[in-house]
Protein backbone atom coordinates (compact mmCIF):
# COMPACT_ATOMS: atom_id res chain seq x y z
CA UNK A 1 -3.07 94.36 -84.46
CA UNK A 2 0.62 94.48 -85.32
CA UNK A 3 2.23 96.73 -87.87
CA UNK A 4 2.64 95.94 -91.34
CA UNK A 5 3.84 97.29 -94.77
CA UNK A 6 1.92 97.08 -97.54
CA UNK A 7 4.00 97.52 -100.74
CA UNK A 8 2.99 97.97 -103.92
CA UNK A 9 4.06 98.41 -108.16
CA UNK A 10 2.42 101.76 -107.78
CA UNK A 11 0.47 103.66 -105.23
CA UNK A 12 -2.51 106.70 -105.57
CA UNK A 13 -1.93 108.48 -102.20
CA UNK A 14 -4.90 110.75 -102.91
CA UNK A 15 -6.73 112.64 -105.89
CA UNK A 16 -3.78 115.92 -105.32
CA UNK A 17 -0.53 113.32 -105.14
CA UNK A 18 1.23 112.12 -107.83
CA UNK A 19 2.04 108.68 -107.98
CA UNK A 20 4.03 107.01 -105.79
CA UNK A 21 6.26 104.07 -107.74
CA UNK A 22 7.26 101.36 -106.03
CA UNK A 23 6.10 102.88 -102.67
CA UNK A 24 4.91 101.73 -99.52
CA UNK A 25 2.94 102.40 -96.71
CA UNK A 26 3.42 101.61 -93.13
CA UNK A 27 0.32 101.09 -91.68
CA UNK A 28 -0.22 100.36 -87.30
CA UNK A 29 -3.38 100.08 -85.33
CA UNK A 30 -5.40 100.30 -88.19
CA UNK A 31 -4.08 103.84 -89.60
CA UNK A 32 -1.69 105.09 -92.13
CA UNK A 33 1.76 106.09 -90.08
CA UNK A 34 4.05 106.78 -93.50
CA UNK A 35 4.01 106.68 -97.51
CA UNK A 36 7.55 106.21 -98.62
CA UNK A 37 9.85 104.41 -101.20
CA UNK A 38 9.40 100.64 -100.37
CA UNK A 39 13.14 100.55 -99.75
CA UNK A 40 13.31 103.46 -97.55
CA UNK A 41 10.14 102.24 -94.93
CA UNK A 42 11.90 98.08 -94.94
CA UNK A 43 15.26 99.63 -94.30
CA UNK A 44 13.85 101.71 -91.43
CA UNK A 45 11.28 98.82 -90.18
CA UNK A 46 13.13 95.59 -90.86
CA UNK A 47 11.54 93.69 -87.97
CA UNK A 48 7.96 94.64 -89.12
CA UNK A 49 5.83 91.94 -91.83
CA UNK A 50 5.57 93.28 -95.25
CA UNK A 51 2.81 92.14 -97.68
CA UNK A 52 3.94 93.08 -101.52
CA UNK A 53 2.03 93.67 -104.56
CA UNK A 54 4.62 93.43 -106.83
CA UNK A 55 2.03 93.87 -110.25
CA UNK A 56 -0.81 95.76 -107.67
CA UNK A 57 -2.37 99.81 -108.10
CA UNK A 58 -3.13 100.99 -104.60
CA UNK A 59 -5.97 103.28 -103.91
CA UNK A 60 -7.73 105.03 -101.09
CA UNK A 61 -10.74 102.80 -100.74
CA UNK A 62 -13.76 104.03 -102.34
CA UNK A 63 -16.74 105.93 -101.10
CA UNK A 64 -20.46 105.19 -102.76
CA UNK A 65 -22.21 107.82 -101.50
CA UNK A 66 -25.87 106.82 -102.24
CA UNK A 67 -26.78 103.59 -102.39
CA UNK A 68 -30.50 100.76 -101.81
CA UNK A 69 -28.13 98.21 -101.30
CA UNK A 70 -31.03 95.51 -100.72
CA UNK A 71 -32.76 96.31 -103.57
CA UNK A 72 -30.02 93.61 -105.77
CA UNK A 73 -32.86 91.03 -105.02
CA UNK A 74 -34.80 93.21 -107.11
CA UNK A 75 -31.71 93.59 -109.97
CA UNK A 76 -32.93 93.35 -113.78
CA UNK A 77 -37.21 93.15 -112.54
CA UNK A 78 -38.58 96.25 -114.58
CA UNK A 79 -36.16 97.78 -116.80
CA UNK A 80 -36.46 100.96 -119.44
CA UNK A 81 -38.80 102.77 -117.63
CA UNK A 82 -39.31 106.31 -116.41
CA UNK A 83 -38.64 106.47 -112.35
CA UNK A 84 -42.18 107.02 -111.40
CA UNK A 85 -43.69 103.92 -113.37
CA UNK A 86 -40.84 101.87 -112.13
CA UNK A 87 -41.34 102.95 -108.42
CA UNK A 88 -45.35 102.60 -108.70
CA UNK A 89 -45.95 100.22 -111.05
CA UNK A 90 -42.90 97.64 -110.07
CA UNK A 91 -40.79 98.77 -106.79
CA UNK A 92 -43.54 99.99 -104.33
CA UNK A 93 -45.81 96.86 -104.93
CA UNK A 94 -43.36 94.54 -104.56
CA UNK A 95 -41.71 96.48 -101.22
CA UNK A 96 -45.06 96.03 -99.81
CA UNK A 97 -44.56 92.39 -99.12
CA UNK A 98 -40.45 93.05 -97.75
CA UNK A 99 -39.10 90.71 -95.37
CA UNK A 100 -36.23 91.14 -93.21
CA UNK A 101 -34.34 87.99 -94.71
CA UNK A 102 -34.89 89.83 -97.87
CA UNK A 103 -33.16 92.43 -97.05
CA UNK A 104 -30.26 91.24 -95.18
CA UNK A 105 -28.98 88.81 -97.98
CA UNK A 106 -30.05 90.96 -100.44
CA UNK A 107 -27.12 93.85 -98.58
CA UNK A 108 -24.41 90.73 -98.22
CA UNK A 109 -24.59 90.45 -101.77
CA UNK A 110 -24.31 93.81 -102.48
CA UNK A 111 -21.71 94.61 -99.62
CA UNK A 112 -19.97 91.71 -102.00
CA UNK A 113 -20.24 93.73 -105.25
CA UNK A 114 -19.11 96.51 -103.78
CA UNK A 115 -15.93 95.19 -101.80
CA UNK A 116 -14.90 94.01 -105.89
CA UNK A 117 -15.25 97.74 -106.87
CA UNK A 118 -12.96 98.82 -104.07
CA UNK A 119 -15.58 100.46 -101.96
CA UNK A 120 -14.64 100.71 -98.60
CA UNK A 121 -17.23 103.39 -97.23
CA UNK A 122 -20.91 103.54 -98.32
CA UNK A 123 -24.94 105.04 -97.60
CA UNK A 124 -27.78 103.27 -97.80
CA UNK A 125 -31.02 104.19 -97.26
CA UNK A 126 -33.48 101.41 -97.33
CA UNK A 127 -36.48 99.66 -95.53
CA UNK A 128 -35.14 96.97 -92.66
CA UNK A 129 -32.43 98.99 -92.64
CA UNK A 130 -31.49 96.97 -89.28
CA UNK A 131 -31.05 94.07 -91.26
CA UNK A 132 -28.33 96.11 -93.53
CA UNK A 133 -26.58 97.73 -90.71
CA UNK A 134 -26.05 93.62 -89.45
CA UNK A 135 -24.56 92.83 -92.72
CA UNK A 136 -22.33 95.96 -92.60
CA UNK A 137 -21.13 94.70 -89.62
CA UNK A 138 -20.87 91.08 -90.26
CA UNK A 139 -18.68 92.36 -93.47
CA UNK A 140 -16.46 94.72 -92.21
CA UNK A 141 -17.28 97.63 -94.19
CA UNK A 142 -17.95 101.45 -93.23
CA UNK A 143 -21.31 102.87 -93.68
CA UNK A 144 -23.59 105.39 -93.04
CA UNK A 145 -27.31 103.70 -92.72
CA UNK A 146 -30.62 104.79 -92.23
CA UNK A 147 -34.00 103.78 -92.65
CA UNK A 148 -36.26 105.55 -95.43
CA UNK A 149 -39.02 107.37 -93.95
CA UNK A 150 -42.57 108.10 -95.97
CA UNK A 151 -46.03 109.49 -95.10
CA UNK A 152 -47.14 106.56 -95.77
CA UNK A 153 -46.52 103.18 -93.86
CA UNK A 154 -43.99 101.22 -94.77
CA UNK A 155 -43.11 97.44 -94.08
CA UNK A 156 -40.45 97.91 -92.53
CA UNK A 157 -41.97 100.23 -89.48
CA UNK A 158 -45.85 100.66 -90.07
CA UNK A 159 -46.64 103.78 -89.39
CA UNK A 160 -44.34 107.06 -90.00
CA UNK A 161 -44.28 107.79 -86.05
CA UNK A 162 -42.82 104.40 -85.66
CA UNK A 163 -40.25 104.95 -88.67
CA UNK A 164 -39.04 108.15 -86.67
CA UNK A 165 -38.91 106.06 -83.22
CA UNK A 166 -36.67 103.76 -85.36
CA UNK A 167 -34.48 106.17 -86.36
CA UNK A 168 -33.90 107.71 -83.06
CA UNK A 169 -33.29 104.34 -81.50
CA UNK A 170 -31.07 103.34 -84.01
CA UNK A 171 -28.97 107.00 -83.50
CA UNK A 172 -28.66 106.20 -79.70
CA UNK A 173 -27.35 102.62 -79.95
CA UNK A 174 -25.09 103.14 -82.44
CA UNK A 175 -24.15 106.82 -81.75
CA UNK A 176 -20.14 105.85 -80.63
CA UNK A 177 -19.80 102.51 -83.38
CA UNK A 178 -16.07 102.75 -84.91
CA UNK A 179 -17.51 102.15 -88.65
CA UNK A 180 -21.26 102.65 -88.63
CA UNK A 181 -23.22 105.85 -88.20
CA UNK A 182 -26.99 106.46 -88.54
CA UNK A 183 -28.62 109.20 -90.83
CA UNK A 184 -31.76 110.59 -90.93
CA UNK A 185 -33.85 109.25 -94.46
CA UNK A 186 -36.69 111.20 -95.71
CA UNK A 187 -37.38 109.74 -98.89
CA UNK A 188 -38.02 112.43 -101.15
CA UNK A 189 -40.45 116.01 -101.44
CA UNK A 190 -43.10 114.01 -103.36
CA UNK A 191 -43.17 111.20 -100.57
CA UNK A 192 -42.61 113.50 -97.32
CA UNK A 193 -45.08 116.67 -96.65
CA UNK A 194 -42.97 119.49 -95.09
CA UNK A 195 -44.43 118.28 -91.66
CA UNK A 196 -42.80 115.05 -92.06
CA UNK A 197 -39.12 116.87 -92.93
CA UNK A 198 -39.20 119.35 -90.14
CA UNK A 199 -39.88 115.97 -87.79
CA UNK A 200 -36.32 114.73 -89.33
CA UNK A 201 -34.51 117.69 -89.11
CA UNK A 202 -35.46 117.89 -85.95
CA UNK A 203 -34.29 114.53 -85.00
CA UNK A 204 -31.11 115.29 -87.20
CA UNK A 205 -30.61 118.25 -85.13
CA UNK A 206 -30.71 116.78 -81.77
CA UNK A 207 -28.02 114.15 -82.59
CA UNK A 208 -25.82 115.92 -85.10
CA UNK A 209 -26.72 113.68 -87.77
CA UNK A 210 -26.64 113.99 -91.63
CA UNK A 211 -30.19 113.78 -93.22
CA UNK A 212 -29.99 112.11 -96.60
CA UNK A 213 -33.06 112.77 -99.05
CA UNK A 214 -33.58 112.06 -102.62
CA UNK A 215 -34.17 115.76 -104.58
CA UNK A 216 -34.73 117.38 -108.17
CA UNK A 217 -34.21 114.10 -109.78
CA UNK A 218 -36.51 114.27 -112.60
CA UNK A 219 -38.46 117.17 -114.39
CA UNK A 220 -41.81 115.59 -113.38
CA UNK A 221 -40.42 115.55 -109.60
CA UNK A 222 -39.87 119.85 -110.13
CA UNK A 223 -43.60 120.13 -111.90
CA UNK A 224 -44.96 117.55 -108.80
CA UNK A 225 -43.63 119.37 -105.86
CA UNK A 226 -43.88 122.98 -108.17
CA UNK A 227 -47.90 122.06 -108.23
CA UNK A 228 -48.23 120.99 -104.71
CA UNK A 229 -46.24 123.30 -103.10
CA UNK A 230 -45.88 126.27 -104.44
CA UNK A 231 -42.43 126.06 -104.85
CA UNK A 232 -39.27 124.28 -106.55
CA UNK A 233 -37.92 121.34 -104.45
CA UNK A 234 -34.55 123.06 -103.40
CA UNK A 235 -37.00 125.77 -102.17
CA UNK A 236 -39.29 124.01 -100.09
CA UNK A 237 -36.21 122.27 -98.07
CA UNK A 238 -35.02 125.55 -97.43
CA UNK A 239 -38.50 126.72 -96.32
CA UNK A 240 -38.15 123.77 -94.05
CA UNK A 241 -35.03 124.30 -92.88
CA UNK A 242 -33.03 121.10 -94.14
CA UNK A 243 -31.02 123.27 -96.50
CA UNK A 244 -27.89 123.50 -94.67
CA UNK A 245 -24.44 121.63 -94.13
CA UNK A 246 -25.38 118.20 -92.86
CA UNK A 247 -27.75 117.69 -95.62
CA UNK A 248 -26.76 114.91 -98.64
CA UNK A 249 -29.26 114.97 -101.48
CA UNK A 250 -29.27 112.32 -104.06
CA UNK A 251 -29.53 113.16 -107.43
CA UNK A 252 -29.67 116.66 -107.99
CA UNK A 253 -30.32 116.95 -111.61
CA UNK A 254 -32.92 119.48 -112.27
CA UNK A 255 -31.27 122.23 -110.94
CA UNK A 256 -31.14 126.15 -111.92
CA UNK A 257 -28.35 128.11 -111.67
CA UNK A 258 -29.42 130.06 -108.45
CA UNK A 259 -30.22 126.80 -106.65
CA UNK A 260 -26.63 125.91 -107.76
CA UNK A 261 -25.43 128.89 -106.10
CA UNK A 262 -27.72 128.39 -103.04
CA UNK A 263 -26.41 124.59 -102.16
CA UNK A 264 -22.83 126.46 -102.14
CA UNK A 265 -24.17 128.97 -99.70
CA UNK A 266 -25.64 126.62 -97.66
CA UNK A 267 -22.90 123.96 -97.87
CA UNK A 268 -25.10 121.34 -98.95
CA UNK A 269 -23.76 118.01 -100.07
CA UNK A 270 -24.01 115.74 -103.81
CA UNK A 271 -24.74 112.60 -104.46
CA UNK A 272 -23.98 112.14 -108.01
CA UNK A 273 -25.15 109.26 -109.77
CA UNK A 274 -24.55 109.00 -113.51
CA UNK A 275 -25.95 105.74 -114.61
CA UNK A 276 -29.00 105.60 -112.64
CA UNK A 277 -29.72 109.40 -113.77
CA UNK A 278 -29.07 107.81 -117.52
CA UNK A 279 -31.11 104.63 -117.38
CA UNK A 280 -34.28 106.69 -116.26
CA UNK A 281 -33.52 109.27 -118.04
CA UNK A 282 -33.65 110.95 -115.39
CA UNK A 283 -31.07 113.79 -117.16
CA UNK A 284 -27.35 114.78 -116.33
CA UNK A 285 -26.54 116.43 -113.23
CA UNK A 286 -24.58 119.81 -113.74
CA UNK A 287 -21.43 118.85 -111.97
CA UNK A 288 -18.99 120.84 -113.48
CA UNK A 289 -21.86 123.99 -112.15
CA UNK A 290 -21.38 122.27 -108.92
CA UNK A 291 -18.15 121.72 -108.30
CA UNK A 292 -16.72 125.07 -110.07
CA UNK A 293 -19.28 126.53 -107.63
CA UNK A 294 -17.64 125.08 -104.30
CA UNK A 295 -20.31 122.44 -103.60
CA UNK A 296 -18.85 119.05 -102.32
CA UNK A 297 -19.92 116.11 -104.92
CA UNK A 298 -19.49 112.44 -103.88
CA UNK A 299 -20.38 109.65 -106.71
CA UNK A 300 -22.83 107.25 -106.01
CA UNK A 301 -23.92 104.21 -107.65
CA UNK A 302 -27.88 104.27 -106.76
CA UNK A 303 -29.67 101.04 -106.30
CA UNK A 304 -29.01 97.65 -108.21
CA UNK A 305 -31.88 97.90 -109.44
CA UNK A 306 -32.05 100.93 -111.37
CA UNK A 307 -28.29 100.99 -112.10
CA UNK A 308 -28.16 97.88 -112.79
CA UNK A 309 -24.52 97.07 -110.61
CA UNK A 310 -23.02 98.94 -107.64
CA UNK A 311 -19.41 99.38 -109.93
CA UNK A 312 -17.83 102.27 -108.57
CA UNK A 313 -15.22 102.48 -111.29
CA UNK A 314 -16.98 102.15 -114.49
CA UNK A 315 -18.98 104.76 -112.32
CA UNK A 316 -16.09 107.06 -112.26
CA UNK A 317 -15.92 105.96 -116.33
CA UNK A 318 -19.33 107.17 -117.08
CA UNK A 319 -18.97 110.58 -114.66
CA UNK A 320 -16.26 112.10 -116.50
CA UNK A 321 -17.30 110.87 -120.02
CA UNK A 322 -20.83 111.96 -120.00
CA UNK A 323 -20.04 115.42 -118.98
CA UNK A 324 -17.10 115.48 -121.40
CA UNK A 325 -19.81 114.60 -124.34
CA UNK A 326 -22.37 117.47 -123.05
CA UNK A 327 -19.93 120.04 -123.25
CA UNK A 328 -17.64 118.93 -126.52
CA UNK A 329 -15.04 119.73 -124.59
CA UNK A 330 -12.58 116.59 -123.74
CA UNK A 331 -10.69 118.91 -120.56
CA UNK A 332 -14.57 118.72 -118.43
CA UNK A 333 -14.16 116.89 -115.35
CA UNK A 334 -11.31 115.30 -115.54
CA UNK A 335 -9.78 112.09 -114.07
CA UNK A 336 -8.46 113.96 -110.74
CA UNK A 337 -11.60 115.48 -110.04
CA UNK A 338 -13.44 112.24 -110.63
CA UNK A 339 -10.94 110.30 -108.76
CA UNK A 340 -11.53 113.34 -105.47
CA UNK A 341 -15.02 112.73 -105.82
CA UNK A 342 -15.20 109.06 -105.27
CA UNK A 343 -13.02 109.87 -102.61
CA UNK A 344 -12.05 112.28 -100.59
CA UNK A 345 -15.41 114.83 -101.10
CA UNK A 346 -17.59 111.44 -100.72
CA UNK A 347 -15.60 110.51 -97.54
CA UNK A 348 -15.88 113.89 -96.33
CA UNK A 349 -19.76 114.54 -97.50
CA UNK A 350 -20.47 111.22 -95.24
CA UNK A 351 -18.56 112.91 -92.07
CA UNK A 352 -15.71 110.45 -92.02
CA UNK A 353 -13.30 113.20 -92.01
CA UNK A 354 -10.07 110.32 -91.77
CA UNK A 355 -11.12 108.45 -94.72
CA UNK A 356 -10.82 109.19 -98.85
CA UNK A 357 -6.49 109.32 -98.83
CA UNK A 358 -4.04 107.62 -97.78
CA UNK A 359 -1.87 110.17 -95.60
CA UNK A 360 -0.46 109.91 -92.04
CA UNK A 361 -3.34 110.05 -89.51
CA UNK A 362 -5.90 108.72 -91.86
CA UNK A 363 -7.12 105.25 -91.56
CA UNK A 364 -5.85 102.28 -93.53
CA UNK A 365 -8.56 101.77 -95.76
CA UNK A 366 -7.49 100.68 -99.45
CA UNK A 367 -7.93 98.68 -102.58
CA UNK A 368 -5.21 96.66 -104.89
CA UNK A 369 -6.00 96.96 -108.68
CA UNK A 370 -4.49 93.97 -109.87
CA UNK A 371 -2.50 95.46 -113.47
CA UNK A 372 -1.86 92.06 -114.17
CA UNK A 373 -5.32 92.20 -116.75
CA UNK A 374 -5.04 92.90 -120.39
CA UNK A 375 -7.23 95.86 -120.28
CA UNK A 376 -4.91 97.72 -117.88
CA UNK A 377 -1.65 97.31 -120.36
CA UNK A 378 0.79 99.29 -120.55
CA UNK A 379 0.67 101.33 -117.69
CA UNK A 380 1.46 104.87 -118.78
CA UNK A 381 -0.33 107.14 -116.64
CA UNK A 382 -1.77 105.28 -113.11
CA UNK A 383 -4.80 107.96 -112.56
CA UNK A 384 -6.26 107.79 -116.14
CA UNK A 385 -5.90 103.95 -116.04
CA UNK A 386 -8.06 103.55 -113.03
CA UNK A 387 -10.31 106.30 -113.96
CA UNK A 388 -10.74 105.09 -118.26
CA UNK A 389 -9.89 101.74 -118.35
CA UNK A 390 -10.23 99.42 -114.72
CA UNK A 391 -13.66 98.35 -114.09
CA UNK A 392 -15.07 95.28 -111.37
CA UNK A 393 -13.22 92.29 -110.57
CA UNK A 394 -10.28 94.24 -110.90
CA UNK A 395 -9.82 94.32 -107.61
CA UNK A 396 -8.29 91.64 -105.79
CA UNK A 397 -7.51 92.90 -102.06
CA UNK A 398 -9.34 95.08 -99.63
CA UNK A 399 -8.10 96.50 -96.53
CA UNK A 400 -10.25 98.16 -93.93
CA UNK A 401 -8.67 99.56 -90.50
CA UNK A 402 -5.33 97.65 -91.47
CA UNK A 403 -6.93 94.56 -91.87
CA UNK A 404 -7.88 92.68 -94.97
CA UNK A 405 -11.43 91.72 -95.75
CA UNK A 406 -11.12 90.37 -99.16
CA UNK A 407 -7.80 88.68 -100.25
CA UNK A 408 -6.94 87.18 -103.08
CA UNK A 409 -10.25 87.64 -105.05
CA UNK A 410 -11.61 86.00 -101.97
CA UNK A 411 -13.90 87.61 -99.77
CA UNK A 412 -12.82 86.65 -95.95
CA UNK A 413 -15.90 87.80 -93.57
CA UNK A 414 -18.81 85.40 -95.15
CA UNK A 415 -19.69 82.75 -97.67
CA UNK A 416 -20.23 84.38 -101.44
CA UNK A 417 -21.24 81.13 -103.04
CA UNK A 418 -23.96 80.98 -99.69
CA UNK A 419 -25.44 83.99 -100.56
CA UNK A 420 -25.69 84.26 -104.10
CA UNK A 421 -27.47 80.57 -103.33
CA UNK A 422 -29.95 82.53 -100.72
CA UNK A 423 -30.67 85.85 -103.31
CA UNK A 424 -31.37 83.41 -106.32
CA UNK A 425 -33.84 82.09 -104.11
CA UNK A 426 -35.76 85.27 -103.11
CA UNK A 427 -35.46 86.15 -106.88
CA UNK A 428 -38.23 83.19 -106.85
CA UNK A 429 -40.18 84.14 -104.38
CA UNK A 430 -40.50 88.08 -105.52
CA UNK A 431 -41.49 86.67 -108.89
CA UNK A 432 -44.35 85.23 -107.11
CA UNK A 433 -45.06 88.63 -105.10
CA UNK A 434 -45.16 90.44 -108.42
CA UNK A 435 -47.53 87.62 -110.33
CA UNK A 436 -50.34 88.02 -107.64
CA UNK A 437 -49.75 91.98 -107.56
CA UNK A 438 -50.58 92.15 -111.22
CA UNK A 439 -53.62 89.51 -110.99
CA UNK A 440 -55.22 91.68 -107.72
């Protein structure tokens, strides 16, 4: 891999940088080496290949922290209603008859949407999850993977004791992988006893992986586990011992202001996903609570299905405006603490530690915001641009470990035409599934 310069109109070194105009970066075995003036790194590096962007926005690539990326195959199948009816009454049924061709086209299409939003560095936590860690690979991206685990069986793995043999397997072979590591999935408190989540932790434990779990999401989710348990979710994880620093929940909406408190204690880690959280009405997380409180708080898109897209910068959008509107108070989260959180707290929350800036030592991972589009005129401030105003398709160029894997608007590790072909056609076949689901 030889060394390059990418140069740009304008780069975003990181959420605490100002911007850089007319800078540069010098970029060799797949990390960042300098951020300079353009002028200043081709005057000292004449020999090495530049690539300009003369009307380009460079970012740190982005981090969705919570994601189903199969589930686009389900995009737009049972819309406007509440998150339990939609999971039992839609989701579940149709999961029930998964395949594994499903699921890996379903992930290339969504690895696809993504790449467009400038993600570079993503979770999932599906069923087949082999079948999305393949795609991952096949597409160049960075993720963090795991299989969703349940009480009861799933069609992915059967039986739960065959779910957790998964996951361990799937830890061991891919426990030194440059861009892919393996979490730990419980689903959720109302899907897991507290037998099944000590069995994760204990997995977690034993390889030093994050365990990723879905928590305090809706009010009905607090009054479930409340009834069954005895006790508040946040509460029973800490009763079985997941409540502690490599733990990611998704969601976190319902929360009081001790439990707030207690995920800072514990350093437990966010998932924040506005637009899911609003089309359920599921509620509004209390991120300003959060962050003001220490807790790290990545943004996530959620699934395709319940989002309905996996745009990480209309994501950003609807983060800071939402919480802006709640408060009447226009200076709530703003655009720098949005930008950290799709960033450098999501990069950090998913344990890649050199990813979420662009900084010496980091790796090369980055997005071009083509400002050649009407809606990005004039350019006045760079961070409240990208934050208020870009959205996807705006990006053009991706760049992963110092090489590019979209270019152009093109994507340059697999056939987009081929698979939006291949989805449309499960989109037949699940319409099928669901007809003979309602009829049984």
């Amino acid at each position: 891999m030889s060394p390059k310069i990418i140069s740009a109109k304008v780069i975003l070194p990181a959420w605490d940088q100002a911007p850089l105009w007319n800078g540069a970066l010098l970029i060799e075995k797949g990390r960042v080496v300098a951020v300079a003036p353009k002028e200043e790194l081709k005057s000292h590096h004449p020999e090495v290949e530049t690539v300009d962007f003369p009307h380009g926005l460079i970012i740190p690539g982005l981090v969705n922290t919570h994601t189903h990326a199969p589930m686009t195959i389900f995009r737009g199948l049972a819309d406007d209603l509440p998150l339990m009816t939609w999971l039992e009454k839609y989701i579940f049924p149709v999961e029930r008859h998964l395949k594994r061709a499903w699921v890996y086209w379903g992930s290339k299409l969504a690895l696809a949407e993504m790449l467009r939003s400038g993600v570079t560095l993503f979770a999932d936590m599906y069923l087949f999850e082999p079948e999305v860690i393949k795609a991952t690979e096949e597409t160049g991206l960075r993720g963090v993977l795991g299989e969703g685990l349940f009480d009861f069986p799933s069609p992915g793995y059967g039986p739960l004791e065959k779910g957790l043999a998964l996951t361990r397997e799937l830890l061991e072979t891919y426990a030194s992988h440059p861009k892919v590591k393996i979490m730990v999935c419980p689903h959720a408190t109302y899907t897991c006893s507290p037998e099944t989540l000590r069995q994760a932790k204990e997995i977690a434990d034993q390889f030093g992986a994050l365990v990723h779990i879905h928590l305090s999401e809706t009010r009905e989710e607090v009054s479930l586990i409340k009834a069954r348990y005895g006790k508040r979710p946040p509460e029973l994880l800490l009763h079985c011992g997941l409540l502690e620093e490599n733990l990611l929940v998704a969601h976190a909406v319902q929360l009081r202001d001790e439990e707030i408190d207690l995920f800072a204690q514990k350093k437990v880690k966010v998932a924040h996903c506005p637009e899911s959280n609003l089309k359920l009405g599921s509620g509004v997380a209390p991120i300003p609570a959060l962050l003001e409180a220490g807790v790290s708080v990545g943004l996530g898109t959620d699934g395709p299905a319940s989002n309905n897209d996996l745009d990480l910068l209309t994501e950003m959008r609807t983060a800071a405006l939402i919480q802006k509107g709640l408060a009447f108070d226009p200076t709530v989260l703003p655009a720098r603490d949005v930008f950290r959180m799709a960033t450098e707290l999501g990069a950090q929350a998913l344990g890649f530690e050199n990813c979420g800036r662009l900084a010496p030592g980091f790796w090369a991972d980055l997005a071009v915001v083509d400002l050649g589009q009407s809606h990005l005129h004039p350019l006045h401030d760079p961070l409240s641009l990208l934050i208020y105003s870009a959205r996807g398709g705006d990006i053009k160029d991706v760049m992963i470990g110092g090489e590019f894997v979209m270019r152009q608007g093109r994507l340059l590790s697999f056939d987009e035409e081929e698979t939006k072909q291949r989805v449309s056609e499960i989109a037949l076949e699940i319409k099928e599934v669901l007809s003979k689901e309602r009829l049984s």
